[in-house]
Protein backbone atom coordinates (compact mmCIF):
# COMPACT_ATOMS: atom_id res chain seq x y z
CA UNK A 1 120.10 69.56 123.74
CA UNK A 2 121.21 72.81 124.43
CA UNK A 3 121.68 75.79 121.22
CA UNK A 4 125.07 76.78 121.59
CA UNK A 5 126.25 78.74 118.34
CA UNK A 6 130.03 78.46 118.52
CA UNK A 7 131.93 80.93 115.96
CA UNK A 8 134.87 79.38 114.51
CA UNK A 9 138.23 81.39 115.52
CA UNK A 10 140.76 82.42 112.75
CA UNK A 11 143.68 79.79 112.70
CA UNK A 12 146.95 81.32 111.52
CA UNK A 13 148.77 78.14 110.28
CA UNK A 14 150.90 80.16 107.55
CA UNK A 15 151.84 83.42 107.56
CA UNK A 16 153.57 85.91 105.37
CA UNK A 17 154.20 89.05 107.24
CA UNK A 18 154.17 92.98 106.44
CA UNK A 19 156.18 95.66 107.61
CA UNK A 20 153.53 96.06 109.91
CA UNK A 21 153.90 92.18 111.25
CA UNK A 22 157.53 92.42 110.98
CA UNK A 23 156.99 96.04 113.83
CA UNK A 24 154.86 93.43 116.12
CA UNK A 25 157.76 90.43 115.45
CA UNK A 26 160.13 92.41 116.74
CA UNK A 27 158.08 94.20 119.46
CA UNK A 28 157.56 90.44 120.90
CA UNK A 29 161.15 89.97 120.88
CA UNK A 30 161.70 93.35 122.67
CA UNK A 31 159.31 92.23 125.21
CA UNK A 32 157.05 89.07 124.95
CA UNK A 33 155.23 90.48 127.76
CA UNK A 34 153.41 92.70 125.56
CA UNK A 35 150.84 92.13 122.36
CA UNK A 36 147.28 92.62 121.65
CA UNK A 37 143.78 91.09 122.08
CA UNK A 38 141.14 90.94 119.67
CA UNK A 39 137.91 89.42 118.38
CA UNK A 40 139.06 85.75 116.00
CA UNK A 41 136.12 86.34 114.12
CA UNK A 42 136.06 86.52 110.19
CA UNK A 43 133.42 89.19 110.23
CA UNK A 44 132.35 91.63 112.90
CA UNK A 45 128.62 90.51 113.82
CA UNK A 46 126.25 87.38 113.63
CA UNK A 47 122.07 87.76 113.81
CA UNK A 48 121.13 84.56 116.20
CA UNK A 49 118.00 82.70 115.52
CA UNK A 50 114.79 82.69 118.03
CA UNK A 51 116.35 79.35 119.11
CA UNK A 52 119.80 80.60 120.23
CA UNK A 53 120.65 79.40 123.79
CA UNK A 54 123.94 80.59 124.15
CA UNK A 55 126.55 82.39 121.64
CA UNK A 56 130.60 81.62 122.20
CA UNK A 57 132.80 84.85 120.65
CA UNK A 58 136.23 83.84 120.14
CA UNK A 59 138.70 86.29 121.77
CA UNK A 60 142.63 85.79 120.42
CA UNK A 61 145.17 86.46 122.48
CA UNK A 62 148.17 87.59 120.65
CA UNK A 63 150.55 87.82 123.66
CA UNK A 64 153.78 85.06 123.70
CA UNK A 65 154.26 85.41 127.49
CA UNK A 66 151.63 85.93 130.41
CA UNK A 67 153.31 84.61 133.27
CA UNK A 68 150.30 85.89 135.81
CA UNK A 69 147.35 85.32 132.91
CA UNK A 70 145.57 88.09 131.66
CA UNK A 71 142.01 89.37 132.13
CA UNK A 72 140.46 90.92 129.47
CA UNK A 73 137.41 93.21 130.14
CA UNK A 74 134.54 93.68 127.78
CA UNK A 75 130.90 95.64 128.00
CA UNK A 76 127.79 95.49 126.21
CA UNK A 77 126.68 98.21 124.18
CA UNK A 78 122.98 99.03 123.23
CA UNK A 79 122.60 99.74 119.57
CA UNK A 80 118.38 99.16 119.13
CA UNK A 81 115.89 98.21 121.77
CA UNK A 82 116.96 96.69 125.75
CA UNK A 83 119.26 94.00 125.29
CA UNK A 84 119.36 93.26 129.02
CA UNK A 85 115.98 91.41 129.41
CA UNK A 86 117.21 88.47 126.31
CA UNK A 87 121.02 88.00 127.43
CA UNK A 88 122.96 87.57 130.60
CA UNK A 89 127.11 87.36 130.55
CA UNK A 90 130.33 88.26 133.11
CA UNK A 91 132.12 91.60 132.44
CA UNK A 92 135.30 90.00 131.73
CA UNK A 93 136.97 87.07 130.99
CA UNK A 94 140.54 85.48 132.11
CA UNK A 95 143.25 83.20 130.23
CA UNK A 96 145.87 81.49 132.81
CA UNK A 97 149.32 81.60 132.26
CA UNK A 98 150.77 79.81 129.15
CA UNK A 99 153.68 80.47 126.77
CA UNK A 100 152.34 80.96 123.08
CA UNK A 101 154.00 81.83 119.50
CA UNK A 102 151.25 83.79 118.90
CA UNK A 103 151.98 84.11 115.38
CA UNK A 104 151.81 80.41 114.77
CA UNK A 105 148.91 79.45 117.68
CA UNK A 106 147.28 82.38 119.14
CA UNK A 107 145.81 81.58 122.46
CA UNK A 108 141.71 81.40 122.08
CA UNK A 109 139.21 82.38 124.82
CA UNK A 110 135.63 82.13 124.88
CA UNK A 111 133.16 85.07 125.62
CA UNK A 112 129.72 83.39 126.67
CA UNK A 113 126.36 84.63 125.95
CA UNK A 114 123.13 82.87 127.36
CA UNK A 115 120.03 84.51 125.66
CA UNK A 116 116.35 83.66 126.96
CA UNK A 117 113.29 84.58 125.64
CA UNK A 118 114.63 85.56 121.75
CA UNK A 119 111.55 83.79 120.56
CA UNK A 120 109.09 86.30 122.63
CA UNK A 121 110.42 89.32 121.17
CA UNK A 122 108.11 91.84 119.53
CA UNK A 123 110.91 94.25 117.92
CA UNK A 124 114.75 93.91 116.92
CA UNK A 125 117.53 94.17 119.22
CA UNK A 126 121.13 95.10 118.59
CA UNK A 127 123.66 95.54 120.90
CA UNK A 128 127.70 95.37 120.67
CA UNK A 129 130.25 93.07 123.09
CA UNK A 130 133.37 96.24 122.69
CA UNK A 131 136.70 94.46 124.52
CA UNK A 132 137.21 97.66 126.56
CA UNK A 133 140.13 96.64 128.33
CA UNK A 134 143.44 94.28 129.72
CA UNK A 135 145.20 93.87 133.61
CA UNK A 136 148.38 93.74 131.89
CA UNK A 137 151.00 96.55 130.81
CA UNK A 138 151.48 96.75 127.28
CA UNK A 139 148.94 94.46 126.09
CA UNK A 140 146.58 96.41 124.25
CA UNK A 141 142.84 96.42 122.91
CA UNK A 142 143.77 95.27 119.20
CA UNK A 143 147.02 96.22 117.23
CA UNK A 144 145.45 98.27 114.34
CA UNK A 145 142.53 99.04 112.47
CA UNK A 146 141.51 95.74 111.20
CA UNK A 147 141.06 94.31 114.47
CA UNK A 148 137.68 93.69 115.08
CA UNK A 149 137.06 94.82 118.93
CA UNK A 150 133.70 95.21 118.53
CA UNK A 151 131.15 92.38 117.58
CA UNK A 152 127.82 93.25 117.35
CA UNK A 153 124.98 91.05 117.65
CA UNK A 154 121.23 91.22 116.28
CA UNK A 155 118.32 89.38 117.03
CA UNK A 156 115.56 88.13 114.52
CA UNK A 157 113.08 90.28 112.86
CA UNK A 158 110.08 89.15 115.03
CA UNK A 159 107.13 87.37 112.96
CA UNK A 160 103.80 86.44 113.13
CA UNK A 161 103.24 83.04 113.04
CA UNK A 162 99.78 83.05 112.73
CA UNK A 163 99.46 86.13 110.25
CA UNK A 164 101.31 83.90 107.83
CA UNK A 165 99.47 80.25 108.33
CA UNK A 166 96.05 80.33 106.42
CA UNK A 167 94.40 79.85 103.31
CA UNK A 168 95.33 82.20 100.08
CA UNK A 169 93.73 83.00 96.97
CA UNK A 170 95.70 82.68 93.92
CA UNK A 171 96.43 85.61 91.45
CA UNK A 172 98.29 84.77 88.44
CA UNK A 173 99.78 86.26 84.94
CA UNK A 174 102.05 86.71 82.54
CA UNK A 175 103.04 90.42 82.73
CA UNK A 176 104.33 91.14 78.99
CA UNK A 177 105.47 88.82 76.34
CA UNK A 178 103.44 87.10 73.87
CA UNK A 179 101.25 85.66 76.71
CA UNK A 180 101.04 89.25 78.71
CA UNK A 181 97.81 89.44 80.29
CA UNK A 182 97.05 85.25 79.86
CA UNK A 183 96.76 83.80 83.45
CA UNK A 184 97.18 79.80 83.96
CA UNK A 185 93.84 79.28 85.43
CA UNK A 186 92.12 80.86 82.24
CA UNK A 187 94.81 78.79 80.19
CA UNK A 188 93.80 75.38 81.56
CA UNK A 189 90.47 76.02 82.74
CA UNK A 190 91.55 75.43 86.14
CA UNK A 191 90.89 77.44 89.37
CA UNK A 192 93.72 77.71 92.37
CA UNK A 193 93.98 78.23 96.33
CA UNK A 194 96.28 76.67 98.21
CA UNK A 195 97.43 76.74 102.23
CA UNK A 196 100.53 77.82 104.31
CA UNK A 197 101.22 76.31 107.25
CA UNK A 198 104.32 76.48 109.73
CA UNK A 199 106.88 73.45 108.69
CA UNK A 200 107.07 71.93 111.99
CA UNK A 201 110.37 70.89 111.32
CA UNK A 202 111.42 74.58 111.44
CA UNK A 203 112.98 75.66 114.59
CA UNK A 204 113.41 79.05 113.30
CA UNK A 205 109.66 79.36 112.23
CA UNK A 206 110.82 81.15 109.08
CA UNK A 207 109.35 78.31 106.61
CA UNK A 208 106.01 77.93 105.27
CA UNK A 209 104.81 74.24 103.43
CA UNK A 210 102.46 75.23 100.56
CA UNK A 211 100.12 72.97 99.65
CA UNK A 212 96.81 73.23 96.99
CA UNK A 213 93.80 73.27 98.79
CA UNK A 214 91.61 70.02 98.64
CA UNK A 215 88.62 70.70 95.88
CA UNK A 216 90.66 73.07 93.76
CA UNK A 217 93.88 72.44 91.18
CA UNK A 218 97.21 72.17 91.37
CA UNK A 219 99.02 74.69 91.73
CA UNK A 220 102.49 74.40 93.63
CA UNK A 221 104.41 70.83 93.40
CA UNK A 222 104.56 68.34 95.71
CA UNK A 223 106.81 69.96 98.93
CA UNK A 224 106.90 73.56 97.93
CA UNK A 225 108.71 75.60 100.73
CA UNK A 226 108.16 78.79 101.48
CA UNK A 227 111.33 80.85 103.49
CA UNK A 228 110.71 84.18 104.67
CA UNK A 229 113.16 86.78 105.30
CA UNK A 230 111.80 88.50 107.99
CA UNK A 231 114.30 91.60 108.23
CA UNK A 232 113.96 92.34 104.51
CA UNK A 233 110.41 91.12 103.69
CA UNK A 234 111.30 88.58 101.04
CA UNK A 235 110.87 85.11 99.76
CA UNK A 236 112.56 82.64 98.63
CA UNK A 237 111.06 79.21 97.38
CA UNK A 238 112.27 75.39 97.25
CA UNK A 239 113.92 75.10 93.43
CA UNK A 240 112.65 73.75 91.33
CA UNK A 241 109.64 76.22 92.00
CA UNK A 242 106.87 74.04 89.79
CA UNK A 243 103.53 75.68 88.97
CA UNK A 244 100.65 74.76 87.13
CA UNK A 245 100.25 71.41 88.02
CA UNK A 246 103.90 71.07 86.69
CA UNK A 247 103.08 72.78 83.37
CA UNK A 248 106.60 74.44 83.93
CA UNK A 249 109.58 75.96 86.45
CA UNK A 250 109.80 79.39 87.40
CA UNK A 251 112.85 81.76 87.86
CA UNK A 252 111.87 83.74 90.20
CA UNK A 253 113.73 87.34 90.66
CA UNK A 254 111.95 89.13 92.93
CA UNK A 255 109.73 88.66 95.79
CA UNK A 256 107.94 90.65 98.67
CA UNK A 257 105.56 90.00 101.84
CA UNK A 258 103.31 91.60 104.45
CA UNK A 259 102.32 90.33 107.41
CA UNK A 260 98.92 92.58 107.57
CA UNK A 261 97.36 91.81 105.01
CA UNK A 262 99.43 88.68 104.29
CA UNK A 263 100.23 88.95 101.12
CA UNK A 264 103.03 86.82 99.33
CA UNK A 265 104.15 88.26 95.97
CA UNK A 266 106.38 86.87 93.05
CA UNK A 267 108.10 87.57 90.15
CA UNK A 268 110.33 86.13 87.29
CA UNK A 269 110.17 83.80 83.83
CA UNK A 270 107.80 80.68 83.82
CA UNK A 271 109.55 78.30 81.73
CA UNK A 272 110.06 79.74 78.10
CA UNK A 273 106.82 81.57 78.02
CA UNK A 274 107.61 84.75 79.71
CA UNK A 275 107.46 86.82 82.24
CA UNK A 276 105.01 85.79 85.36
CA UNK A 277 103.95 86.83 88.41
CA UNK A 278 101.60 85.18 91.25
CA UNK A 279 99.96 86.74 93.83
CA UNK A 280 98.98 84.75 96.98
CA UNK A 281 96.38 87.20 99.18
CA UNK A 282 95.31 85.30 102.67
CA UNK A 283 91.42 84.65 103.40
């Protein structure tokens, strides 16, 4: 089945209007001819995922009249890296005829993006889709400066796959507190090492299964996930995050990784005994 990642248009059901609305009420009135085109997004950019096969922008058109239709033109825009080898689209897109309130159901059209080969890229990509520009007299590239006309669009911080997946020693201690300096393993008499591997029901190949290594303790519960942001180098872990064999939970509050060395590092409050931190350092 095909990846299409549709964004969700704004739907003006209720309005209350400004001066500024009131100016464009009575402009339509003047001449429904005229109006404005603009982005129905809530925000003004997405990141897509490396399994992203095609990306629908909505496009409102905020004109009650188009007896002829309107095309509206629109251009990419490099930001970071060469956008043109992941993503192919038209230069312009047209609505046919219709009679709108556009107030009360603003006419929505669709620009299409088809990306191939996200999951091969090396570095980050950014580019912009800018509406640049309408066939029709007096209908205009957005009415003020909270029209979004300009949606920008990033790929995924590339990753490693293989970097990640392996088999990690275990560093582990309290950091201050009553316990500072007492580690789990010399607690218990235990020793730790446990595994990473790719979840294979991961599409995104962002998330790591931990499991304890066969021969050593336990370490990480039963279906401990690892996530990784790969644009900001954190971690975030399934909650309940149980350690020590499920001695107690820990709050994590901060987290970092590398990719070379792989190196997965956490820290927060284990249970009621104070601040901890673990270290995992791959083989």
């Amino acid at each position: 089945m095909k990846n299409i990642l549709k964004l969700l248009p704004i739907m003006l059901l209720v309005l209350t209007f400004s001066c500024d609305d009131d100016d464009s009420s009575s402009r339509f009135s003047n001449d429904p001819t005229s109006g404005w085109v603009e982005f129905g997004t809530l925000t003004a950019g997405t990141t897509i995922t490396i399994i992203t096969e095609e990306l629908l922008i909505p496009v409102d058109i905020r004109v009650p009249v188009y007896q002829d239709g309107i095309t509206i033109s629109y251009e990419l825009q490099a930001v970071e890296g060469d956008f043109s080898s992941i993503v192919t689209t038209g230069s312009s897109i047209v609505a046919e005829p219709e009679v709108i309130d556009p107030f009360i159901n603003p006419r929505i059209e669709q620009i299409s993006l088809v990306f191939n080969g996200v999951a091969d890229l090396t570095e980050t990509i950014v580019f912009d889709v800018v509406l640049t520009a309408t066939d029709v007299y007096g209908v205009e590239i957005g009415l003020d400066e909270n029209s979004i006309t300009s949606y920008r669009i990033s790929t995924p911080c590339p990753l490693d796959v293989d970097a990640i997946q392996g088999i990690y020693s275990v560093d582990e201690v309290f950091t201050s507190g009553t316990n500072e300096g007492l580690s789990l393993a010399a607690a218990f008499g235990e020793s730790y090492q446990v595994e990473a591997v790719l979840d294979p029901n991961d599409p995104t190949q962002i998330k790591f299964i931990l499991t304890n290594s066969i021969g050593f303790n336990e370490y990480f519960g039963a279906g401990t996930v690892a996530t990784l942001d790969t644009c900001n180098g954190t971690v975030s872990f399934t909650s309940p995050l149980s350690l020590g064999g499920g001695f107690a939970d820990m709050a994590v509050t901060s987290t970092s990784y590398t990719e070379s060395p792989a190196v997965i590092t956490a820290d927060g409050e284990l249970g009621n005994f104070g601040p901890y931190q673990f270290i995992l350092t791959k083989q």
